[in-house]
N, C-alpha and C. Protein backbone atom coordinates (compact mmCIF):
# COMPACT_ATOMS: atom_id res chain seq x y z
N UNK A 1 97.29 3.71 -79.97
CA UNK A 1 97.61 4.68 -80.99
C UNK A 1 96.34 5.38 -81.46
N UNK A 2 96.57 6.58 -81.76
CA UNK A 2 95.88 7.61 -82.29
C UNK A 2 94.89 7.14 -83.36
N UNK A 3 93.37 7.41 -83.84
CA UNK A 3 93.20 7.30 -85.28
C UNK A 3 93.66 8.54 -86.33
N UNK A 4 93.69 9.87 -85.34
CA UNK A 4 93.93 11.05 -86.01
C UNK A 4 94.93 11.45 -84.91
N UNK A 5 95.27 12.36 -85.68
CA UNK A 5 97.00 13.32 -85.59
C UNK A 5 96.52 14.67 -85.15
N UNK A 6 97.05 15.14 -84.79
CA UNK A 6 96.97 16.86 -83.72
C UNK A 6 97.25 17.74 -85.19
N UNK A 7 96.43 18.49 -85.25
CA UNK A 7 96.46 19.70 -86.20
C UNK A 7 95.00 19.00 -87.85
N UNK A 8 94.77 17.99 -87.36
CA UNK A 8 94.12 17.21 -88.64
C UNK A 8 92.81 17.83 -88.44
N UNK A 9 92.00 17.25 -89.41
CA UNK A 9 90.68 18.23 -89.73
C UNK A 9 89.43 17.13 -90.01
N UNK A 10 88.71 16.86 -89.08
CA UNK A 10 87.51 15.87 -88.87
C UNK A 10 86.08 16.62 -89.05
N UNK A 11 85.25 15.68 -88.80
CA UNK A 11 84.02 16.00 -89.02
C UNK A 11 83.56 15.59 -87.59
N UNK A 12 82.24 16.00 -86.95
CA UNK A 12 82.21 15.61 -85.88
C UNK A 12 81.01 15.02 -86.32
N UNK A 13 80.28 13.76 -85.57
CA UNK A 13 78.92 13.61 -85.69
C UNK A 13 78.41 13.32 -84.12
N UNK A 14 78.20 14.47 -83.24
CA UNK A 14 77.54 14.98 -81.96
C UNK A 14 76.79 15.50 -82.87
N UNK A 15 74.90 15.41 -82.45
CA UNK A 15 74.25 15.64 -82.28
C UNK A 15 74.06 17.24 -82.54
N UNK A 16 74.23 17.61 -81.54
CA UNK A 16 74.28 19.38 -81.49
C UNK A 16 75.57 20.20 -81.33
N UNK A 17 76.83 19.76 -82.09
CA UNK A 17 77.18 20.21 -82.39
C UNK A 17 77.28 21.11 -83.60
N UNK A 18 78.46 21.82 -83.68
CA UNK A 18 78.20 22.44 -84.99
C UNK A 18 78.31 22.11 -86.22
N UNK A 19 77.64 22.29 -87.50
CA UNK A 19 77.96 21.45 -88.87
C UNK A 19 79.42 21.47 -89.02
N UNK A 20 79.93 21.27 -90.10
CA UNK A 20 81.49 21.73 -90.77
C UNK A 20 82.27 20.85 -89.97
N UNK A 21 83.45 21.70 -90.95
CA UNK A 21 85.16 21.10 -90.26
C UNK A 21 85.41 21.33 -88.80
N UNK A 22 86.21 20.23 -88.14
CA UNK A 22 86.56 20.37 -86.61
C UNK A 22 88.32 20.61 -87.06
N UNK A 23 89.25 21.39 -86.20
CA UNK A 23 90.58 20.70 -86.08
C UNK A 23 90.78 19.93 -84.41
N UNK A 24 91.79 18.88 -85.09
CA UNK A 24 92.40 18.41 -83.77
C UNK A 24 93.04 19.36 -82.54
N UNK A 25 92.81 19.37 -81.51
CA UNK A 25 93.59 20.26 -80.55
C UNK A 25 94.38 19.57 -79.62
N UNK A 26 94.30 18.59 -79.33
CA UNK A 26 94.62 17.92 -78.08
C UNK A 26 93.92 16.40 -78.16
N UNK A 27 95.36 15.24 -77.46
CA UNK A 27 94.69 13.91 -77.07
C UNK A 27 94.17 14.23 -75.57
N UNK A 28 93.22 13.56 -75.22
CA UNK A 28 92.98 13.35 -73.94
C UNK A 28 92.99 11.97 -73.60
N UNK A 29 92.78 11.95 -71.94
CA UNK A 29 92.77 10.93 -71.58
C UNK A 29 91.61 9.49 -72.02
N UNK A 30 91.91 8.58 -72.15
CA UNK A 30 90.77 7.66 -72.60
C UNK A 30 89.93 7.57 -71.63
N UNK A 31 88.87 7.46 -72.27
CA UNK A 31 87.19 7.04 -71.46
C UNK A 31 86.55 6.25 -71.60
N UNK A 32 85.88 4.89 -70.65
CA UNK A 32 85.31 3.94 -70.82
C UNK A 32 86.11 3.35 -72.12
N UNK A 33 87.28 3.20 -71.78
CA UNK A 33 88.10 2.26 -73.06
C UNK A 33 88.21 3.42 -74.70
N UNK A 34 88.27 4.37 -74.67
CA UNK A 34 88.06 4.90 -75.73
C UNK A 34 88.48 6.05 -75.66
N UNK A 35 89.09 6.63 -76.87
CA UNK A 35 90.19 7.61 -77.43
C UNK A 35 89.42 8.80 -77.37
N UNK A 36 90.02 9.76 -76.98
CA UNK A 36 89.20 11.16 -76.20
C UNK A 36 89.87 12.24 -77.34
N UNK A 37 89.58 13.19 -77.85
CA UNK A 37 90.20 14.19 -78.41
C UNK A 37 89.52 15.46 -78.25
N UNK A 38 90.12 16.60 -77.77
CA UNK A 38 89.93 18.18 -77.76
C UNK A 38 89.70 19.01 -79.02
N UNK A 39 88.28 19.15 -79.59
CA UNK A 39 88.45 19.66 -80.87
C UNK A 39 87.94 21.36 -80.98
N UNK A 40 87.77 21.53 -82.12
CA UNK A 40 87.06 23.30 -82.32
C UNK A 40 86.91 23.49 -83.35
N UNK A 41 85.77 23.98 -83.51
CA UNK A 41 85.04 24.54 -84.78
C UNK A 41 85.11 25.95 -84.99
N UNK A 42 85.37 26.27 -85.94
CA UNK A 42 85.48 27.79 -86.02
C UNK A 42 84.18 28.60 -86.17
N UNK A 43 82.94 27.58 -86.09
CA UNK A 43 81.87 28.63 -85.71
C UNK A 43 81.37 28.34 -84.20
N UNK A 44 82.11 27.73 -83.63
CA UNK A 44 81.58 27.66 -82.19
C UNK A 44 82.85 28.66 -81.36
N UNK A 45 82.43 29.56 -80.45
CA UNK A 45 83.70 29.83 -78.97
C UNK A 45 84.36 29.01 -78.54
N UNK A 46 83.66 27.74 -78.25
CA UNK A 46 84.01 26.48 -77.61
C UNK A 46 84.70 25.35 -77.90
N UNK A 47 85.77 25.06 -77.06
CA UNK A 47 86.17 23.43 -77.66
C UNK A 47 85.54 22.24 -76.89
N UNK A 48 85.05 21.26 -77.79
CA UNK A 48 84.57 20.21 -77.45
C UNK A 48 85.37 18.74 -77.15
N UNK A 49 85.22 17.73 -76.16
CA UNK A 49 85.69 17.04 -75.61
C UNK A 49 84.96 15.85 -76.56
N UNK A 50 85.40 15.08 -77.62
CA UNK A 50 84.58 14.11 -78.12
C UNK A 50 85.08 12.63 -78.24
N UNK A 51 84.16 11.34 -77.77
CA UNK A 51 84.73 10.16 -78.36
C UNK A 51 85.82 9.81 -79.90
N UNK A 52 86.78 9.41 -79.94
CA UNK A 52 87.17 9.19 -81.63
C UNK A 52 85.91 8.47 -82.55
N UNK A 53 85.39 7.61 -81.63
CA UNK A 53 83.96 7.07 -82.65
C UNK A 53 83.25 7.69 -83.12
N UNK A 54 83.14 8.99 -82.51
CA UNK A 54 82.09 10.17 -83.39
C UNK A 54 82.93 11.10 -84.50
N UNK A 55 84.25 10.62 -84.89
CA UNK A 55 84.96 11.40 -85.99
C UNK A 55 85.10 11.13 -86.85
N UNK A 56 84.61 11.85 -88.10
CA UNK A 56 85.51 10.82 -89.74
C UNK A 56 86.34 12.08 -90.04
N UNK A 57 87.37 11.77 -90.91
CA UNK A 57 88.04 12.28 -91.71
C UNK A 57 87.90 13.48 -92.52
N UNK A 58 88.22 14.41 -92.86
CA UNK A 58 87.46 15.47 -93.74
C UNK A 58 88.69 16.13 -94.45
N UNK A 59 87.48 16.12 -95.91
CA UNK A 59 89.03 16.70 -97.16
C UNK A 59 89.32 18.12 -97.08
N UNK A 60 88.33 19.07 -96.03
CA UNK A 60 88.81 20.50 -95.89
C UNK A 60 89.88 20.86 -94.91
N UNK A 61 89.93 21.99 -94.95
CA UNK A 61 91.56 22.58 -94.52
C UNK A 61 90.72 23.58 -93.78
N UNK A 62 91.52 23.49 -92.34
CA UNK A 62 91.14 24.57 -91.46
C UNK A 62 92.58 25.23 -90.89
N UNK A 63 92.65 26.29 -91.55
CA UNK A 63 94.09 27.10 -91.00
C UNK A 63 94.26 27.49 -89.45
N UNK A 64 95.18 27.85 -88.67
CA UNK A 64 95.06 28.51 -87.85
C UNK A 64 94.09 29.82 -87.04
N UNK A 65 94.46 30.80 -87.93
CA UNK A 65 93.58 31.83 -87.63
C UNK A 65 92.27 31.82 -88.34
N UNK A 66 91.91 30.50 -88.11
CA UNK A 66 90.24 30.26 -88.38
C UNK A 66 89.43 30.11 -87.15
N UNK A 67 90.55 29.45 -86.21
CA UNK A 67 90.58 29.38 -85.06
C UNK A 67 90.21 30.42 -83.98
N UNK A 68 89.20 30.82 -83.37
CA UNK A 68 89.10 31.62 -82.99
C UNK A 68 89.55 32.30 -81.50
N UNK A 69 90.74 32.91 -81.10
CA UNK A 69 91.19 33.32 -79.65
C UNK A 69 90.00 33.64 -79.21
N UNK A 70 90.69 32.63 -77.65
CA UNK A 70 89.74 33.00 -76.67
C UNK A 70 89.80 34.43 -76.32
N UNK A 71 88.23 35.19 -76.13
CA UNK A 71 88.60 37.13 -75.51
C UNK A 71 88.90 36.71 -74.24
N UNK A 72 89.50 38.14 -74.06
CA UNK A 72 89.62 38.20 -72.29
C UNK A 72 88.77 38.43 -71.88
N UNK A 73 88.52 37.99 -70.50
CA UNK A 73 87.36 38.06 -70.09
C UNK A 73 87.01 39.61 -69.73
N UNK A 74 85.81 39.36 -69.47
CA UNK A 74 85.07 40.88 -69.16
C UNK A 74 85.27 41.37 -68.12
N UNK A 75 85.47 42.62 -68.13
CA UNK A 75 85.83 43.35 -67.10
C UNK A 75 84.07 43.92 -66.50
N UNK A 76 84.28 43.58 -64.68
CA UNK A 76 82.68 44.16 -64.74
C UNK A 76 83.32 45.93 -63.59
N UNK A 77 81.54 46.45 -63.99
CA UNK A 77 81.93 47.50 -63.37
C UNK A 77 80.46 47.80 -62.36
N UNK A 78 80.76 48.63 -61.65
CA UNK A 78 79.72 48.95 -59.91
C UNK A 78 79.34 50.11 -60.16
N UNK A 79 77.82 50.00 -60.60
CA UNK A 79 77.30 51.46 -60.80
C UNK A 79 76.66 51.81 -58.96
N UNK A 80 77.13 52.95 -58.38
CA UNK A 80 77.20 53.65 -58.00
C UNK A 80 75.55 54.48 -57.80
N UNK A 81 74.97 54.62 -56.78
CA UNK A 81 73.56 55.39 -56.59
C UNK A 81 73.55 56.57 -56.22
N UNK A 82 73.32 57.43 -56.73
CA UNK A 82 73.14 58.74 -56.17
C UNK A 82 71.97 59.09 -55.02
N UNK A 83 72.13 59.57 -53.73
CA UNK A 83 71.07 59.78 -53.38
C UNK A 83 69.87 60.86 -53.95
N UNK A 84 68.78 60.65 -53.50
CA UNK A 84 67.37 61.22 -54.20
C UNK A 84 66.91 62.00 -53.24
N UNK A 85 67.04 63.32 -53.20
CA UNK A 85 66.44 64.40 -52.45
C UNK A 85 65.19 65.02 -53.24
């Protein structure tokens, strides 16, 4: 069983991650015996893959659209050479 619930709001303590509130996103699979969870910070792009041992509890509230959508990706474009007479 879970220590935290999907949609809940932790603290992370990784190293280089980002300060502040995390929300829950996802269980993952366990690792080396230990509870895996998918989280995101609303000042990072990125969601992070973290042990439950590195989570405590946190009394802030992170809404949805704090959350930041992933962009679509970039469209690239082919600049084209003119010849040089």
């Amino acid at each position: 069983m879970h220590q935290f619930n999907l949609g809940e709001v932790v603290t992370c303590g990784v190293r280089y991650a980002a300060p502040g509130d995390y929300k829950i996103l996802a269980f993952m699979p366990d690792r080396d015996g230990e509870r895996m969870y998918r989280i995101k910070s609303p000042l990072e792009e990125h969601q992070r893959v973290v042990k439950e041992s590195v989570l405590t509890r946190s009394a802030g509230e992170l809404w949805a659209d704090e959350i930041p959508q992933p962009r679509p990706p970039r469209r690239s474009i082919t600049l084209a050479h003119a010849p040089l007479f």
